[in-house]
C-alpha atoms as a PDB file:
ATOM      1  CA  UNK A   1      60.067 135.587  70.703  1.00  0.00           C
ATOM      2  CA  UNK A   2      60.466 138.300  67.651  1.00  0.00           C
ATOM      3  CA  UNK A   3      59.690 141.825  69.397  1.00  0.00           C
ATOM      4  CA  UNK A   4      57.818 144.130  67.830  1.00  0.00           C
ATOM      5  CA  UNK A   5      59.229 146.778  65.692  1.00  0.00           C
ATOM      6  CA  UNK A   6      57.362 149.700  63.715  1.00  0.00           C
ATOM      7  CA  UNK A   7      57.881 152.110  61.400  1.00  0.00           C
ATOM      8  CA  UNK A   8      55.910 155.639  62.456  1.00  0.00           C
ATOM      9  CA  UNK A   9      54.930 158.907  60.300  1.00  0.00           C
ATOM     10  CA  UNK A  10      57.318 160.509  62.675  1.00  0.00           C
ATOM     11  CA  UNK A  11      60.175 157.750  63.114  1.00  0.00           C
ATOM     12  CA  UNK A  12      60.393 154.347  64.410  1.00  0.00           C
ATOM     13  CA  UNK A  13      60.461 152.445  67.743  1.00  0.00           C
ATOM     14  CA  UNK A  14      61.410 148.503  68.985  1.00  0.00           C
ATOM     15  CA  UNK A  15      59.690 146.593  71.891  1.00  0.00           C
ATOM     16  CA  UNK A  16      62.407 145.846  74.326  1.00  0.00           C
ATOM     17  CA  UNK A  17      60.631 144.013  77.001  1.00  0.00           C
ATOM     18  CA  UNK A  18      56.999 143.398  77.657  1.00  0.00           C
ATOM     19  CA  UNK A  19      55.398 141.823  80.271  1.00  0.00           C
ATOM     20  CA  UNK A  20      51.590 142.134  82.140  1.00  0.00           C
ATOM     21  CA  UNK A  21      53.417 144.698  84.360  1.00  0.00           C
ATOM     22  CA  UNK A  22      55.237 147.090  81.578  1.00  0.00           C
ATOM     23  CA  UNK A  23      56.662 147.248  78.693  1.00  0.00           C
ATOM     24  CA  UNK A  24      59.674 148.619  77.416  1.00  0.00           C
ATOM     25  CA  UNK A  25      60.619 150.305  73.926  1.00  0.00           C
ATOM     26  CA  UNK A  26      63.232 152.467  72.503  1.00  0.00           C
ATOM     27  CA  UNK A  27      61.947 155.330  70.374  1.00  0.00           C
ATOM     28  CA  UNK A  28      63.627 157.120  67.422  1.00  0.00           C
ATOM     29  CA  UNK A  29      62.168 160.431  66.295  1.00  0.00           C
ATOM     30  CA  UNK A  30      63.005 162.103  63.117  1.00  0.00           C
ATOM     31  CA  UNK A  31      64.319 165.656  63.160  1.00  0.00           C
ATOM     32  CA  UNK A  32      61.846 168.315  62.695  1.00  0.00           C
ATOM     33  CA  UNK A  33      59.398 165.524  63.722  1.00  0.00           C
ATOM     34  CA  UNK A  34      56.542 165.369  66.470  1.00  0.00           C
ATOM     35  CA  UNK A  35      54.482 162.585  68.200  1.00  0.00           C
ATOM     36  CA  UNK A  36      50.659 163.534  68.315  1.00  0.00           C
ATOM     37  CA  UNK A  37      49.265 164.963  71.771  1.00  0.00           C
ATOM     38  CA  UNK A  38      47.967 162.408  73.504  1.00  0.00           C
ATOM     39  CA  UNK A  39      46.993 160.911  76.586  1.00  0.00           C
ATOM     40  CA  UNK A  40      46.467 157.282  78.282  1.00  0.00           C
ATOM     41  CA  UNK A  41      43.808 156.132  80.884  1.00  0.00           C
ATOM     42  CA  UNK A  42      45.299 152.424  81.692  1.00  0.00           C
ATOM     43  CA  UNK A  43      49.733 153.369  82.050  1.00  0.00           C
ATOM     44  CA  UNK A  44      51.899 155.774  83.080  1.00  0.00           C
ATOM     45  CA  UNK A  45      55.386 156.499  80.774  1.00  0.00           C
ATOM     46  CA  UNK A  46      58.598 157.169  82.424  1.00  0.00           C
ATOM     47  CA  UNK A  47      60.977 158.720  79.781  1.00  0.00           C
ATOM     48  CA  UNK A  48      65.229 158.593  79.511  1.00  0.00           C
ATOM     49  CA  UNK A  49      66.445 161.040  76.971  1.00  0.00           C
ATOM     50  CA  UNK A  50      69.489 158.965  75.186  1.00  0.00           C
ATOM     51  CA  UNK A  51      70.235 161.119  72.032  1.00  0.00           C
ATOM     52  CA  UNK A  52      69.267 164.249  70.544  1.00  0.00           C
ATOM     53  CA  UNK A  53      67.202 167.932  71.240  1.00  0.00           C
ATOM     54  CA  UNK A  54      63.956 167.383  72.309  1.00  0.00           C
ATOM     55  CA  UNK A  55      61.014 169.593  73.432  1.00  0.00           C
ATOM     56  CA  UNK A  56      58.511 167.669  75.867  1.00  0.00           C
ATOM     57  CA  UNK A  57      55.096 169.411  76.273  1.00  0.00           C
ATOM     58  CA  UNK A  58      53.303 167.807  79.360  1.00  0.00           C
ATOM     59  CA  UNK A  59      50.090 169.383  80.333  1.00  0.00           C
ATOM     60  CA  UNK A  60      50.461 172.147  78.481  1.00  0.00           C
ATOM     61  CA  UNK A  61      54.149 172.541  80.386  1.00  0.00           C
ATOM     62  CA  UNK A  62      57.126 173.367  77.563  1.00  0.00           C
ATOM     63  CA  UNK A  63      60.551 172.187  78.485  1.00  0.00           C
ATOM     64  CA  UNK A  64      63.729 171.142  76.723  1.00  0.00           C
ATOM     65  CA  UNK A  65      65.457 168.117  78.788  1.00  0.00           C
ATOM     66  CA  UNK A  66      69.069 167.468  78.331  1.00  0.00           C
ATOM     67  CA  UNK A  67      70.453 163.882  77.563  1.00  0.00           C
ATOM     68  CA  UNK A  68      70.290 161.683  80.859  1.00  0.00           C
ATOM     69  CA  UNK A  69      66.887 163.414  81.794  1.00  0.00           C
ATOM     70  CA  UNK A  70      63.943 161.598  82.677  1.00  0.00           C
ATOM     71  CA  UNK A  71      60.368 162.508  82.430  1.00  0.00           C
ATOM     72  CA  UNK A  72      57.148 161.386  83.605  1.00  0.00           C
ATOM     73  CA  UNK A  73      54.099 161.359  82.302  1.00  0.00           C
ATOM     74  CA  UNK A  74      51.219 160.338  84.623  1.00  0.00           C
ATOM     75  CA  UNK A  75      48.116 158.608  83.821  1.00  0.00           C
ATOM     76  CA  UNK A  76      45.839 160.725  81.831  1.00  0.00           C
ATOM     77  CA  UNK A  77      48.684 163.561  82.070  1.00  0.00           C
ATOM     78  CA  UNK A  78      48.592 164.916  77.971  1.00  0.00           C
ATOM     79  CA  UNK A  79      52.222 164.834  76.568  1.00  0.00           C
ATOM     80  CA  UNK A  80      54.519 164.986  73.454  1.00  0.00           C
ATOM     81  CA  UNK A  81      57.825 165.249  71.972  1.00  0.00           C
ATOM     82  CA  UNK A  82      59.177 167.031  69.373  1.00  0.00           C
ATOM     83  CA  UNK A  83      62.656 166.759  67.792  1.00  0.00           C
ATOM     84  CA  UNK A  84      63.862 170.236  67.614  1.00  0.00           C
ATOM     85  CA  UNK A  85      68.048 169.212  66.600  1.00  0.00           C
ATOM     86  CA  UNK A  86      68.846 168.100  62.827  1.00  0.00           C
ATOM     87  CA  UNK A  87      69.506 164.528  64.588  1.00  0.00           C
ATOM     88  CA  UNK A  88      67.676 161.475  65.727  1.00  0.00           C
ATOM     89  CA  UNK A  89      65.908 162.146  69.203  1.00  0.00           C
ATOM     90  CA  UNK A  90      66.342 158.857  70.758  1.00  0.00           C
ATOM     91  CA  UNK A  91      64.715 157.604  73.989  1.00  0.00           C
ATOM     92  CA  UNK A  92      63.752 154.821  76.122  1.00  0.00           C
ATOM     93  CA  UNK A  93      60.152 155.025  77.431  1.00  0.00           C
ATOM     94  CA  UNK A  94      59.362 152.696  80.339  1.00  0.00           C
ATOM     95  CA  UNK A  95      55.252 152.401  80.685  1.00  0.00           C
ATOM     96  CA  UNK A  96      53.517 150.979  84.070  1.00  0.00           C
ATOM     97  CA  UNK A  97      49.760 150.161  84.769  1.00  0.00           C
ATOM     98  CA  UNK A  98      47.419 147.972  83.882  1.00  0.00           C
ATOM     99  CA  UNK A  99      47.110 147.681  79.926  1.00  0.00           C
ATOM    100  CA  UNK A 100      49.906 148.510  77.517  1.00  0.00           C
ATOM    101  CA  UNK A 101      48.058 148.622  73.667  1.00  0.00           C
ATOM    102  CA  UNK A 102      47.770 150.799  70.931  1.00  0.00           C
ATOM    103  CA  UNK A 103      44.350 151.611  71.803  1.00  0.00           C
ATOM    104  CA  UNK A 104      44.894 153.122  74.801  1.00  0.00           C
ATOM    105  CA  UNK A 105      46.032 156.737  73.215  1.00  0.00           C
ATOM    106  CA  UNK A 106      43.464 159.383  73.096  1.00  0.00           C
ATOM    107  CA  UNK A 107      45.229 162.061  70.580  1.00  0.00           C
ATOM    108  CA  UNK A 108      43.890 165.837  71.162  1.00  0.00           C
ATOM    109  CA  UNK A 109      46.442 166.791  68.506  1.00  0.00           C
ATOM    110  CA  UNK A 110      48.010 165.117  65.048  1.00  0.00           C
ATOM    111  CA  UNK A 111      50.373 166.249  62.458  1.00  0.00           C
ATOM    112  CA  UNK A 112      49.181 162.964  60.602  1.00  0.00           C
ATOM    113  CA  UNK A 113      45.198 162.875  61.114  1.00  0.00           C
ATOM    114  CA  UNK A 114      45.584 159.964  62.840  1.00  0.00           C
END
């Protein structure tokens, strides 16, 4: 089975496992770079910082984890992260719960006016 791959405003990312339970993907963001504010009703995201500076704002909450961190993001917790270095952030973001699509992102905030 080809995984799915796609190219973002803001970088890329790969599906590395899915299943009914979770899904896995690895997610590049491009320096200077931001994903939209957002939120989910149906999963919960457990990040691992691989690569790179990031900022993660979670409910309003700044903070700057260091490679090896993890984060998590609740159900309906609002989160984003922002490459703040001049390289790739790259990290692998685990998601749990009940439905894993596209359409399950409320954004509050866009750089893109998505």
């Amino acid at each position: 089975m080809e995984l799915e791959k796609s190219q973002r405003p803001w970088g890329r990312y790969e599906v590395l496992q899915e299943s009914s339970t979770h899904k896995v993907k690895c997610i590049w963001v491009d320096p200077g770079k931001r994903l939209s504010y957002q939120r989910h009703q149906k999963r919960a995201e457990h990040w691992y910082i691989v690569q790179g500076s990031a900022e993660v704002m979670l409910d309003g909450v700044i903070s700057q984890p260091s490679i090896g961190q993890t984060i998590t993001v609740a159900v309906g917790a609002l989160h984003r992260i922002t490459n703040i270095g001049s390289d790739e952030v790259i990290f692998v973001e685990v998601q749990t719960g009940t439905y894993f699509g596209e359409d399950d992102i409320e954004r509050v905030e866009d750089d893109f006016g998505r």
